[in-house]
PDB file of N, CA and C in Angstrom:
ATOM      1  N   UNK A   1      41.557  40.240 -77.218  1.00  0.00           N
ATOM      2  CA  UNK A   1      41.412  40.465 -75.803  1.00  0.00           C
ATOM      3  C   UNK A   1      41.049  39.139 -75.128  1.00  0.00           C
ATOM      4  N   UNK A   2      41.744  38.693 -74.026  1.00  0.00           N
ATOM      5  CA  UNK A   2      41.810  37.980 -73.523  1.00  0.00           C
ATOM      6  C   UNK A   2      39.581  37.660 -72.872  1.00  0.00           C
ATOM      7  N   UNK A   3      39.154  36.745 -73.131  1.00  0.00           N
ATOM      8  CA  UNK A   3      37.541  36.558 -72.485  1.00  0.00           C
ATOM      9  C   UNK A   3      37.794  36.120 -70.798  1.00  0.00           C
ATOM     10  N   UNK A   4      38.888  35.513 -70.439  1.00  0.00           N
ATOM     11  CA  UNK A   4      38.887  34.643 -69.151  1.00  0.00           C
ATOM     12  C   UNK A   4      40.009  34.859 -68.597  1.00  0.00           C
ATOM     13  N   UNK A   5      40.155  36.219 -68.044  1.00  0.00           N
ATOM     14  CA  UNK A   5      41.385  36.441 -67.227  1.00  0.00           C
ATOM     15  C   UNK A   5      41.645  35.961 -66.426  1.00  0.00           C
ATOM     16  N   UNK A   6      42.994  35.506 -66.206  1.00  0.00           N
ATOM     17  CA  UNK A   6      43.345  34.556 -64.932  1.00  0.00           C
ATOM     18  C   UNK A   6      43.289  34.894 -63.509  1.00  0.00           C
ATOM     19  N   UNK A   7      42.668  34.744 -62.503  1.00  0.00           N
ATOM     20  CA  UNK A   7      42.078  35.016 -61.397  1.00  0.00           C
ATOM     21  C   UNK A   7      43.338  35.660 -60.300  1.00  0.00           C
ATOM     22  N   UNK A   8      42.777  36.205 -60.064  1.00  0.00           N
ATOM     23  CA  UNK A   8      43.931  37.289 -58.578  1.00  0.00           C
ATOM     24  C   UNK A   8      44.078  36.453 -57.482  1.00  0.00           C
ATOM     25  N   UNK A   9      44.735  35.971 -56.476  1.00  0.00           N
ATOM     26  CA  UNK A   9      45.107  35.313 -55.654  1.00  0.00           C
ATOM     27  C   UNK A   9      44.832  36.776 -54.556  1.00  0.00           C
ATOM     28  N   UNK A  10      43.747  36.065 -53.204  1.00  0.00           N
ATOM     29  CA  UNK A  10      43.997  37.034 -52.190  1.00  0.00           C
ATOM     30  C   UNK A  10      44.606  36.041 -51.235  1.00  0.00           C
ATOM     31  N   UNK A  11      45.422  37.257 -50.309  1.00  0.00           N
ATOM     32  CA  UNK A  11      45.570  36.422 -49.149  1.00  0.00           C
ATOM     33  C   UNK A  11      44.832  36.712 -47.606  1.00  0.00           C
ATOM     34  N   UNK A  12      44.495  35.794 -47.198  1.00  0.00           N
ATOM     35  CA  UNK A  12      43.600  36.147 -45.852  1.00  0.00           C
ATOM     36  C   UNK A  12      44.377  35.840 -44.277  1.00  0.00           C
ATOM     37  N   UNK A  13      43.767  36.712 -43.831  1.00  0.00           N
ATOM     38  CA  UNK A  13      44.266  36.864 -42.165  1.00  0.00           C
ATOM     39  C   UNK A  13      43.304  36.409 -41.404  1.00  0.00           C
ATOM     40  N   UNK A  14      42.945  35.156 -40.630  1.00  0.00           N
ATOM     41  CA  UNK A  14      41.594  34.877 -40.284  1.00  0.00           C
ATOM     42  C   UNK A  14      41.685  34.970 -38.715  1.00  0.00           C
ATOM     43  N   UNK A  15      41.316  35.119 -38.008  1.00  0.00           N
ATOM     44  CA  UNK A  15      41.938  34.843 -36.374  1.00  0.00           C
ATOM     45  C   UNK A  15      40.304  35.115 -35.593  1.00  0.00           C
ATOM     46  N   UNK A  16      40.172  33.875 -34.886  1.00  0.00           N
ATOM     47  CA  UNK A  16      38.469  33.591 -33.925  1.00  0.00           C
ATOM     48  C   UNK A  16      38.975  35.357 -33.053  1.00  0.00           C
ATOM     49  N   UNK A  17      37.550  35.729 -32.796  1.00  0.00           N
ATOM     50  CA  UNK A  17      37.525  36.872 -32.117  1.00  0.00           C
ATOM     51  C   UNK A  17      37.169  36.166 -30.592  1.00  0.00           C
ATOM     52  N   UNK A  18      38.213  37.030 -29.518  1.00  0.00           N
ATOM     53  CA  UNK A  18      37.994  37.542 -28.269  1.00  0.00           C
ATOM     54  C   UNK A  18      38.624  35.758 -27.557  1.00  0.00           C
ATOM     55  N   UNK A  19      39.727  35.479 -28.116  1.00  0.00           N
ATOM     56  CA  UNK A  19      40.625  34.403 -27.512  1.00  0.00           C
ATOM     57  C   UNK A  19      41.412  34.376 -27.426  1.00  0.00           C
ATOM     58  N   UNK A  20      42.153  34.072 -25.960  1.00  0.00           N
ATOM     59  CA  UNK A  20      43.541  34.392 -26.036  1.00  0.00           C
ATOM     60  C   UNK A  20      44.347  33.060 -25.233  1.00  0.00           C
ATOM     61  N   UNK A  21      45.368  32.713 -25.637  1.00  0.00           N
ATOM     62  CA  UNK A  21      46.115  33.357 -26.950  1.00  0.00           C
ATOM     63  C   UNK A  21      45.324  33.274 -28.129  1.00  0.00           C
ATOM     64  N   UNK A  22      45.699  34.314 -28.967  1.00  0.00           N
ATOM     65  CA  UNK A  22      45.047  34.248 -30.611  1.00  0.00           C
ATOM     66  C   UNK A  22      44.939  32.983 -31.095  1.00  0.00           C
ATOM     67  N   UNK A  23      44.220  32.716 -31.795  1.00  0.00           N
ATOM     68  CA  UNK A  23      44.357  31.769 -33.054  1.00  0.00           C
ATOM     69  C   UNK A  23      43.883  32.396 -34.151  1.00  0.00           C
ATOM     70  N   UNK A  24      44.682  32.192 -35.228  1.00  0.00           N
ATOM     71  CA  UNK A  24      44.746  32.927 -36.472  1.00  0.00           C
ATOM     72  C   UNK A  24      45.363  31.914 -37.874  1.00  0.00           C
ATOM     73  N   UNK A  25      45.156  31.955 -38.725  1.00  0.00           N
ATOM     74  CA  UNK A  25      45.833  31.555 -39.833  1.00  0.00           C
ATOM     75  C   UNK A  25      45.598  31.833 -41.021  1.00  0.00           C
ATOM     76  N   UNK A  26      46.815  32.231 -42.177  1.00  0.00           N
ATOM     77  CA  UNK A  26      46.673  32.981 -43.313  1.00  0.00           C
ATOM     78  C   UNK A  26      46.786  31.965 -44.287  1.00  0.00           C
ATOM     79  N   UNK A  27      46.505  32.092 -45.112  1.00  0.00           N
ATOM     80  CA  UNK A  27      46.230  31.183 -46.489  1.00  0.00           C
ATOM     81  C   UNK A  27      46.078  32.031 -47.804  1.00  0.00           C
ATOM     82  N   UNK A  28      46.196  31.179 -48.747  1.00  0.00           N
ATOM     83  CA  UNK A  28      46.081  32.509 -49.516  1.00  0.00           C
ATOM     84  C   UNK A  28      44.294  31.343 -50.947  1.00  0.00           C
ATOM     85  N   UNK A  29      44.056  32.180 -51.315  1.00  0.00           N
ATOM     86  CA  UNK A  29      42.368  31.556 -52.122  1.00  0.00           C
ATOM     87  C   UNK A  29      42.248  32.249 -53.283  1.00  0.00           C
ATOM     88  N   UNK A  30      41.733  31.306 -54.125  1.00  0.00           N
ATOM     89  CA  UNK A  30      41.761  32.129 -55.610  1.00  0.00           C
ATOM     90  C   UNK A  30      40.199  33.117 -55.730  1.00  0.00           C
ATOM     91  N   UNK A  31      40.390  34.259 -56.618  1.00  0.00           N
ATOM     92  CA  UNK A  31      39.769  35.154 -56.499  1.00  0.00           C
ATOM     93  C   UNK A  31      37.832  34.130 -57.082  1.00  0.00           C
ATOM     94  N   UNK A  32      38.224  33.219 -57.895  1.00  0.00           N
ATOM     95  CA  UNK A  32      37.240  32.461 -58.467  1.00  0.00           C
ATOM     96  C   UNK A  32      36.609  31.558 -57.691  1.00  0.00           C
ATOM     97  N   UNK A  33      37.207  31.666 -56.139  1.00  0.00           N
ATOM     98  CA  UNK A  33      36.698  30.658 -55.663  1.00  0.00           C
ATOM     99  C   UNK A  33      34.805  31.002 -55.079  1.00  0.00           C
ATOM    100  N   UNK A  34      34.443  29.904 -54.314  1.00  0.00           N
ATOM    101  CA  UNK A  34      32.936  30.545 -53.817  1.00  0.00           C
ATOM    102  C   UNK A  34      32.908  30.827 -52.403  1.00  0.00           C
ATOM    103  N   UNK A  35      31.990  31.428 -51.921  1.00  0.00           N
ATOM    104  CA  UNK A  35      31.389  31.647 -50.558  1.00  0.00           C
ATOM    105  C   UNK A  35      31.804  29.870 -49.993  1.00  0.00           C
ATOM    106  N   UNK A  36      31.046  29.054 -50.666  1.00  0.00           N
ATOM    107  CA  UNK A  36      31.641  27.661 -50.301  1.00  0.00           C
ATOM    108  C   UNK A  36      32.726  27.143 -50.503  1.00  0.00           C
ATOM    109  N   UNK A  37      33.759  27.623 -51.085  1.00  0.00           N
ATOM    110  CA  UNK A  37      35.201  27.040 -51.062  1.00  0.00           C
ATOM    111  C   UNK A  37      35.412  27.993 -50.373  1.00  0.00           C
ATOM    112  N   UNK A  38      35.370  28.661 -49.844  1.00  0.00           N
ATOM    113  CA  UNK A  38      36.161  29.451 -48.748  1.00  0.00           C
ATOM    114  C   UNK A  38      35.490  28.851 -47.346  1.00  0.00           C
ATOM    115  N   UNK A  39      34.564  28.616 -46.980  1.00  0.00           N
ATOM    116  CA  UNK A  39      33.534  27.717 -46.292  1.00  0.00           C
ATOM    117  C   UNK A  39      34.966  26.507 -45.546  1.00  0.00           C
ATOM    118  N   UNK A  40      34.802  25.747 -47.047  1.00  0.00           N
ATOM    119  CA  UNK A  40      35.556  24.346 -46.965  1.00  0.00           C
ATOM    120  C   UNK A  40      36.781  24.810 -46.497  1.00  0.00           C
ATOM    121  N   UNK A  41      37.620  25.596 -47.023  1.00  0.00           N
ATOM    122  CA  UNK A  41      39.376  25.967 -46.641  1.00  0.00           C
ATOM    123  C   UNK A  41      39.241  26.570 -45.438  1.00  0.00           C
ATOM    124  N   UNK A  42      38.531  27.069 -44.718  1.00  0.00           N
ATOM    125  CA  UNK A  42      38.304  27.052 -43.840  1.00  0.00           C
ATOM    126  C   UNK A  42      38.300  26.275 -42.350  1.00  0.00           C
ATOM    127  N   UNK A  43      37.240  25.520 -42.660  1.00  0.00           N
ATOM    128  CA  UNK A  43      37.331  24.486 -42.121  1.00  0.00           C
ATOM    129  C   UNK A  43      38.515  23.296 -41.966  1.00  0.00           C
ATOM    130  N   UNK A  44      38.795  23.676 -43.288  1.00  0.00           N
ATOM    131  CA  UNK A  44      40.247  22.971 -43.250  1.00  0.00           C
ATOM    132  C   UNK A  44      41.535  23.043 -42.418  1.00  0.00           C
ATOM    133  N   UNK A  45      42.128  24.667 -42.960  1.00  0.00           N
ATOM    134  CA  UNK A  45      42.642  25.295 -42.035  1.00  0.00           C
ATOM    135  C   UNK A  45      42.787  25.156 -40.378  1.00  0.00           C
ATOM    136  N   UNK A  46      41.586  25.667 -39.768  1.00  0.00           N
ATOM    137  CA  UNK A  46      41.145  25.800 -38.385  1.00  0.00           C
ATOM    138  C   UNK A  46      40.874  24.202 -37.886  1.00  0.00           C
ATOM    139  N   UNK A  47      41.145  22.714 -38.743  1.00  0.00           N
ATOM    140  CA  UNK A  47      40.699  21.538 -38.295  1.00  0.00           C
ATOM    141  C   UNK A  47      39.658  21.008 -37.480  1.00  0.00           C
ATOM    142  N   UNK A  48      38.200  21.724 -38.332  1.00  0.00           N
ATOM    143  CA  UNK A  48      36.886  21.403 -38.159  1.00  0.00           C
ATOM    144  C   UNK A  48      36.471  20.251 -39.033  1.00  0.00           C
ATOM    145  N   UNK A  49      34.900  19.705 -38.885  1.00  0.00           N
ATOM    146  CA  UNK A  49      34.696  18.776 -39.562  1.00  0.00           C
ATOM    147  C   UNK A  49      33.242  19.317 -39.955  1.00  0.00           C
ATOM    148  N   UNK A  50      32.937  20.644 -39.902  1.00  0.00           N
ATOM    149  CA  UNK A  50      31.784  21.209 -40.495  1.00  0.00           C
ATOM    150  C   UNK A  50      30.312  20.767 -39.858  1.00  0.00           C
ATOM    151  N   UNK A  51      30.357  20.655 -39.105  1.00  0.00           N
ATOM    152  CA  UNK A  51      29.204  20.054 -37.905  1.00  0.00           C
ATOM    153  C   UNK A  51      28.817  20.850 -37.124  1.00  0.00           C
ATOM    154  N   UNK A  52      28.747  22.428 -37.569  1.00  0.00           N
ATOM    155  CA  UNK A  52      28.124  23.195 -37.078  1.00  0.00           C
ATOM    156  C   UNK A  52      27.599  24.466 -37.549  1.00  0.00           C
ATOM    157  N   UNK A  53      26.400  25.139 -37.423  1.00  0.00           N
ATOM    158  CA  UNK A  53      25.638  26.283 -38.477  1.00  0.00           C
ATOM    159  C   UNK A  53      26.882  27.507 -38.282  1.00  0.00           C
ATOM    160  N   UNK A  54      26.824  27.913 -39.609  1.00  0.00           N
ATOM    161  CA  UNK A  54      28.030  28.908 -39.947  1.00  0.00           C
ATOM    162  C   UNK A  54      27.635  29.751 -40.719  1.00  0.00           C
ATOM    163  N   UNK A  55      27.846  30.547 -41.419  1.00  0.00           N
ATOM    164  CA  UNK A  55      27.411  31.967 -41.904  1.00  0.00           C
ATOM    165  C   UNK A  55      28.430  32.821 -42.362  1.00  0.00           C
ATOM    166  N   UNK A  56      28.229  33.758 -43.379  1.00  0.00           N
ATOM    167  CA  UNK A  56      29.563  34.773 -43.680  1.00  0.00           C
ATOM    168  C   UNK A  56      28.848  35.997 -43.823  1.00  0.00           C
ATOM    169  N   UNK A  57      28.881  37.134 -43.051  1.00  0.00           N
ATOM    170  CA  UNK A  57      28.508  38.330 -43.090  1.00  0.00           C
ATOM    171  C   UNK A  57      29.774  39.424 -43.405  1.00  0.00           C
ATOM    172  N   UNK A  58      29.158  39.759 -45.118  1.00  0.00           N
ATOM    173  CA  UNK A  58      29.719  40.694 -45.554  1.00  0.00           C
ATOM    174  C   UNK A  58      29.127  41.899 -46.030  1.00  0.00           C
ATOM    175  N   UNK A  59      29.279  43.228 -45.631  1.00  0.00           N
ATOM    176  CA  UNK A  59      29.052  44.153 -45.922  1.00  0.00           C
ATOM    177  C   UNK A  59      27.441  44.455 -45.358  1.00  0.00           C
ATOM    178  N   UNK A  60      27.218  43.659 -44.475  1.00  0.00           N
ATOM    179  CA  UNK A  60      25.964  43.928 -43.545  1.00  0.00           C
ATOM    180  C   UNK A  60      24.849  42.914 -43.731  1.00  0.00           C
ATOM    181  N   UNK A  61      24.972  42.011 -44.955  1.00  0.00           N
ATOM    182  CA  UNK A  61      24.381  40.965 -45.708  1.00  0.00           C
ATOM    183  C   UNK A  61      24.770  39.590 -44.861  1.00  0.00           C
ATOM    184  N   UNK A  62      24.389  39.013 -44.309  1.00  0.00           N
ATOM    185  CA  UNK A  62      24.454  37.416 -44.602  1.00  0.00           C
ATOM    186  C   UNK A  62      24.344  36.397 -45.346  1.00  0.00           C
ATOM    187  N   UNK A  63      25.199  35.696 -45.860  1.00  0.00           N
ATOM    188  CA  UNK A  63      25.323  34.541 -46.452  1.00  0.00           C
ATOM    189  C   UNK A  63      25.687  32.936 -45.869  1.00  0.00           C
ATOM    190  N   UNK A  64      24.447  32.190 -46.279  1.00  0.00           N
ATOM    191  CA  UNK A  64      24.837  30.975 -45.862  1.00  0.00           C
ATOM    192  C   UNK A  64      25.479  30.287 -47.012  1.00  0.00           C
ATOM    193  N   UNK A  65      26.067  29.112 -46.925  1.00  0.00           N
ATOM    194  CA  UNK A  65      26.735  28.240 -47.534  1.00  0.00           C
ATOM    195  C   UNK A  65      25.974  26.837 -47.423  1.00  0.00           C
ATOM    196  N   UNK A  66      25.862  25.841 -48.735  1.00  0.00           N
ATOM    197  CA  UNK A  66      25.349  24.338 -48.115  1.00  0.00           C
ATOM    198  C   UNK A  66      24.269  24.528 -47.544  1.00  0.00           C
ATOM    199  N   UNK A  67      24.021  23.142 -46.666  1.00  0.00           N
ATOM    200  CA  UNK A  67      22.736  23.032 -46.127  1.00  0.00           C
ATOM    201  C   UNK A  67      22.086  24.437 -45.245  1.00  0.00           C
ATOM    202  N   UNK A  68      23.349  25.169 -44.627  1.00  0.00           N
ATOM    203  CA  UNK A  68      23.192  26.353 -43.505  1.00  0.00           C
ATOM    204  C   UNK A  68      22.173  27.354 -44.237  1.00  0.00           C
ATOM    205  N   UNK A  69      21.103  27.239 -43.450  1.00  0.00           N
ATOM    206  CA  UNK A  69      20.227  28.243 -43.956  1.00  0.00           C
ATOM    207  C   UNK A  69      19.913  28.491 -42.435  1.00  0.00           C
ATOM    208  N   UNK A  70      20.479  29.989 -42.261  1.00  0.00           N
ATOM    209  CA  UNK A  70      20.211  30.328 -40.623  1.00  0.00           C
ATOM    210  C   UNK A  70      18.729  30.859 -40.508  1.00  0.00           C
ATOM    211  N   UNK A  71      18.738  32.334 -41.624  1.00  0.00           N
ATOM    212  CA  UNK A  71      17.167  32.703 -41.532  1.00  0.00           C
ATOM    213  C   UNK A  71      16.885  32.905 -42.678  1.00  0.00           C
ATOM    214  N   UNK A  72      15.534  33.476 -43.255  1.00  0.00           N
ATOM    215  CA  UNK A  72      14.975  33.626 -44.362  1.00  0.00           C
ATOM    216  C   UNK A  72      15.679  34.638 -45.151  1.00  0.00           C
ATOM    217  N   UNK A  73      16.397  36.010 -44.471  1.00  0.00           N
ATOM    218  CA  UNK A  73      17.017  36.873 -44.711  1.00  0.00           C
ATOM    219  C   UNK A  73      18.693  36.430 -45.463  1.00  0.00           C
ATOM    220  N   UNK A  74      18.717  35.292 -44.961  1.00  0.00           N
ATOM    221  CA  UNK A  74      20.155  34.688 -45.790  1.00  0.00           C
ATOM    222  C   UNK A  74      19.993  34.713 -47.000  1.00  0.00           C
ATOM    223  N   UNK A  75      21.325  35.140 -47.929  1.00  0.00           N
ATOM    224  CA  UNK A  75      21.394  35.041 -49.172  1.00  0.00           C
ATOM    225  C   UNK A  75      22.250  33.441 -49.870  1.00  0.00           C
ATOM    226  N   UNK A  76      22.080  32.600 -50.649  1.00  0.00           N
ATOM    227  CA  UNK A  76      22.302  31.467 -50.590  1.00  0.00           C
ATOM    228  C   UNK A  76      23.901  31.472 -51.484  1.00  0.00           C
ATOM    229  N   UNK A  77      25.101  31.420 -50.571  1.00  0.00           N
ATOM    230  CA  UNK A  77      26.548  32.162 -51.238  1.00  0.00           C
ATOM    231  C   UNK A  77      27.293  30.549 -51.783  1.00  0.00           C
ATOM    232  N   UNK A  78      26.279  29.666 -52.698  1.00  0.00           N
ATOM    233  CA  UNK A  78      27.281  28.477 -52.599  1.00  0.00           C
ATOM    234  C   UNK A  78      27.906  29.174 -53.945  1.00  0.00           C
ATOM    235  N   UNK A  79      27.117  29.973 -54.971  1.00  0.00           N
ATOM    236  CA  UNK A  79      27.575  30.315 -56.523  1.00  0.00           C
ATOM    237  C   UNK A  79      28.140  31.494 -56.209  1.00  0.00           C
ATOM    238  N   UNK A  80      28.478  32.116 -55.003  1.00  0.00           N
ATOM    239  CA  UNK A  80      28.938  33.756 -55.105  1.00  0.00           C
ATOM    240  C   UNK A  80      30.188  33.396 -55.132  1.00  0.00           C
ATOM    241  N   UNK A  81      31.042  33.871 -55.977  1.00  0.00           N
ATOM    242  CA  UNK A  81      32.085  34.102 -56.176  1.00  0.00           C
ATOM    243  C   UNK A  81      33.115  35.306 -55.178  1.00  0.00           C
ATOM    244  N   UNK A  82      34.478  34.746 -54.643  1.00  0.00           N
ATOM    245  CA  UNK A  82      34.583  35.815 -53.786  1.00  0.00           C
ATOM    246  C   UNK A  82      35.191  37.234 -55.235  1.00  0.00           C
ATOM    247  N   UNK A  83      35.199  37.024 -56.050  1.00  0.00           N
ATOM    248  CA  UNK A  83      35.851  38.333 -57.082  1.00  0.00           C
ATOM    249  C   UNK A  83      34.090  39.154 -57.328  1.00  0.00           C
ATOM    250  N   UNK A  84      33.415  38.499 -57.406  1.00  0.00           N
ATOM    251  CA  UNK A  84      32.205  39.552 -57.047  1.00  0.00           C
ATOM    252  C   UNK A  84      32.334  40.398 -55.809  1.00  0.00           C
ATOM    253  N   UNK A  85      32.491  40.407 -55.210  1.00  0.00           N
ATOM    254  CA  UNK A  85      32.193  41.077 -54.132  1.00  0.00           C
ATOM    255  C   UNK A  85      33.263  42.548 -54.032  1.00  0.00           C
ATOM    256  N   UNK A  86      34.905  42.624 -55.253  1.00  0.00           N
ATOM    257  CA  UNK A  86      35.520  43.404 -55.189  1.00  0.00           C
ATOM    258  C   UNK A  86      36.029  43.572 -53.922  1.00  0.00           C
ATOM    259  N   UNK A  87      36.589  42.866 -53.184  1.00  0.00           N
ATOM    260  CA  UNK A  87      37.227  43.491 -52.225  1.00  0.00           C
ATOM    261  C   UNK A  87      38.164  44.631 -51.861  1.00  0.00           C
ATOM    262  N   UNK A  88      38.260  45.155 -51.041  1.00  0.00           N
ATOM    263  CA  UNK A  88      39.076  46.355 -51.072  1.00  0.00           C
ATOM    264  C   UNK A  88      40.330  45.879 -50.551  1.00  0.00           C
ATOM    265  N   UNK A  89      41.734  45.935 -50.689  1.00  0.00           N
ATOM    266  CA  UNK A  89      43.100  45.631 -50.112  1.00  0.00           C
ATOM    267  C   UNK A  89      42.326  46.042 -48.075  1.00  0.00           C
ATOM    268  N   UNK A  90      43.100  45.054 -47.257  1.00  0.00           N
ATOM    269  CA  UNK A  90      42.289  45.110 -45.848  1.00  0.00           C
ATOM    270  C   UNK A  90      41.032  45.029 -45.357  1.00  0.00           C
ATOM    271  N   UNK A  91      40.095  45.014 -46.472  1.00  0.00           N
ATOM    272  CA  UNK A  91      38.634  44.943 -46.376  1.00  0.00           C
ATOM    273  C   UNK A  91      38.148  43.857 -45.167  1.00  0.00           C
ATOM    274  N   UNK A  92      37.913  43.741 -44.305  1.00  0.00           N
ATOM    275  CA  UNK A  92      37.437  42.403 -43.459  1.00  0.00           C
ATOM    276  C   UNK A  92      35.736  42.638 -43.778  1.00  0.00           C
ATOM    277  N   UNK A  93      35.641  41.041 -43.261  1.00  0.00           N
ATOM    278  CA  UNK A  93      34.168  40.695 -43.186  1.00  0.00           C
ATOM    279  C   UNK A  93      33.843  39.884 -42.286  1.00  0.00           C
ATOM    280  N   UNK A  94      33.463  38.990 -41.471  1.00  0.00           N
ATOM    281  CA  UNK A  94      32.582  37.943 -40.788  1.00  0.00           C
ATOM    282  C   UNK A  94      32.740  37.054 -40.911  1.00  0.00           C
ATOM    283  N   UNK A  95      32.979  35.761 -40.058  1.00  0.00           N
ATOM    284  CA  UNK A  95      32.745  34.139 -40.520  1.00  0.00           C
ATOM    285  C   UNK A  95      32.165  33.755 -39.341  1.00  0.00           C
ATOM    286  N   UNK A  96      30.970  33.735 -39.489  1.00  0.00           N
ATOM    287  CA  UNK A  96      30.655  32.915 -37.941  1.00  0.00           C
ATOM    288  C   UNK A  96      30.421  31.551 -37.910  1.00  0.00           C
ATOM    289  N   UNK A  97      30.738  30.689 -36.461  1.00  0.00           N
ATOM    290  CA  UNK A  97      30.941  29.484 -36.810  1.00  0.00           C
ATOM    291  C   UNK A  97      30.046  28.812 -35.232  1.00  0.00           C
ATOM    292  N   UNK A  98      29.424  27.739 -35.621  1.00  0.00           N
ATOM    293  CA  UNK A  98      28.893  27.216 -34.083  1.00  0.00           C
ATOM    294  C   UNK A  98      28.381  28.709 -33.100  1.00  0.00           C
ATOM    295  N   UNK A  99      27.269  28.363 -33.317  1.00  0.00           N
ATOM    296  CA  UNK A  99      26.344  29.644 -32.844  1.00  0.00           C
ATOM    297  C   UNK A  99      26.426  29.342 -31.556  1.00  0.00           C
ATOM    298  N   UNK A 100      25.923  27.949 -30.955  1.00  0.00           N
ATOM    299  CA  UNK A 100      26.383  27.712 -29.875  1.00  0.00           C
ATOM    300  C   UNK A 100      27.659  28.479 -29.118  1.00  0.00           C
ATOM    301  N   UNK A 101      28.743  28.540 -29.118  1.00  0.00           N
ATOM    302  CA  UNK A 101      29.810  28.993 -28.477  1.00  0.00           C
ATOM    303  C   UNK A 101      29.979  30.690 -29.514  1.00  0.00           C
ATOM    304  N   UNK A 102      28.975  30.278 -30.541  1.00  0.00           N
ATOM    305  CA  UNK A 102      29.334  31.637 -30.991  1.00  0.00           C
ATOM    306  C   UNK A 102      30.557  32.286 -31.664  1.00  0.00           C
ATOM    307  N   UNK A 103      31.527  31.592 -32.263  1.00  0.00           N
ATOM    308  CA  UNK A 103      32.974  31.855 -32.397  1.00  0.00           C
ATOM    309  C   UNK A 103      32.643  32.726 -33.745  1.00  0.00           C
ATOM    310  N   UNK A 104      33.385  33.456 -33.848  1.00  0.00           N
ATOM    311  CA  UNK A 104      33.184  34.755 -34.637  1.00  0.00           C
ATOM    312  C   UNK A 104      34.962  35.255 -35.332  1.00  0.00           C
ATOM    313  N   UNK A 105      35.165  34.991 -36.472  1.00  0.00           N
ATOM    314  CA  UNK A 105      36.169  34.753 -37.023  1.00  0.00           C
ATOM    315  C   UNK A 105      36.707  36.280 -38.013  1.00  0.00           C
ATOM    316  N   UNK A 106      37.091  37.069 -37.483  1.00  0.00           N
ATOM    317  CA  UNK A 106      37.213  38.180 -38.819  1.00  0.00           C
ATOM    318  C   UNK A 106      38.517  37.485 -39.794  1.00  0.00           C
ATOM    319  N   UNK A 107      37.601  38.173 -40.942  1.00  0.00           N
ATOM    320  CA  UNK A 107      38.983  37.874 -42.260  1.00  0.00           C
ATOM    321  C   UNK A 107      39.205  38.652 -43.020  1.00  0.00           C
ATOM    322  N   UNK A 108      40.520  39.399 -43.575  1.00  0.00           N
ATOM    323  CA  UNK A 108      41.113  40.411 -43.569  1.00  0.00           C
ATOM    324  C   UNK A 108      41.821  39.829 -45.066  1.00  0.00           C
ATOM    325  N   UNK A 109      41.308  40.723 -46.200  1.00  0.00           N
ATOM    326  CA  UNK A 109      41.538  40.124 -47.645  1.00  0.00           C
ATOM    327  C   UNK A 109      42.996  41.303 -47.598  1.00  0.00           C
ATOM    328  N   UNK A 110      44.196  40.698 -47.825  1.00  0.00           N
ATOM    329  CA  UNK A 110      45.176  41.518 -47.920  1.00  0.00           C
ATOM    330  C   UNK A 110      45.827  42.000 -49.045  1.00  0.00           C
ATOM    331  N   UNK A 111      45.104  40.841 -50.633  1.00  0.00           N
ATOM    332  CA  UNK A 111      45.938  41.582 -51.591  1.00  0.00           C
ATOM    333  C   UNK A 111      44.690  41.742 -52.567  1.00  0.00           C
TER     334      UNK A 111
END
């Protein structure tokens, strides 16, 4: 029996909430990756330079990434793996980005 199965590829639907026109973009991330590589591709994606407090709220939980420690209640997601979390096919969760303007990103795990 295989010990280290080779990781599931999801693909994501990300698009900032309550802007129009939309901005959105899909990518696809390996199931092994972390709370912080999804962080980084992120940022990538959307052509940020990470210079602002960000957060991923999933399933009612917050997680910071890196230095971002918003409150005490944050859980620290640089080792969480996104295949922990089991996503469900359409499952969305949270990315918030620059609290300041507040931009609020849903992402939509599609496979």
């Amino acid at each position: 029996m295989d010990q280290n199965p080779r990781p599931e590829v999801y693909q994501l639907h990300v698009w900032i909430r309550q802007i129009s026109p939309m901005i959105c973009r899909r990518f696809l991330i390996r199931s092994d990756s972390t709370l912080a590589d999804l962080h980084n591709t992120l940022q990538i994606a959307l052509g940020w330079t990470d210079f602002h407090l960000h957060r991923f709220r999933i399933r009612g939980q917050d997680y910071s990434v890196g230095q971002t420690i918003v409150t005490d209640l944050d859980i620290n997601g640089d080792e969480i793996k996104l295949v922990d979390f089991r996503f469900r096919v359409i499952e969305r969760f949270l990315y918030e980005y620059d609290f300041g303007d507040w931009w609020q990103h849903e992402d939509s795990e599609l496979w």
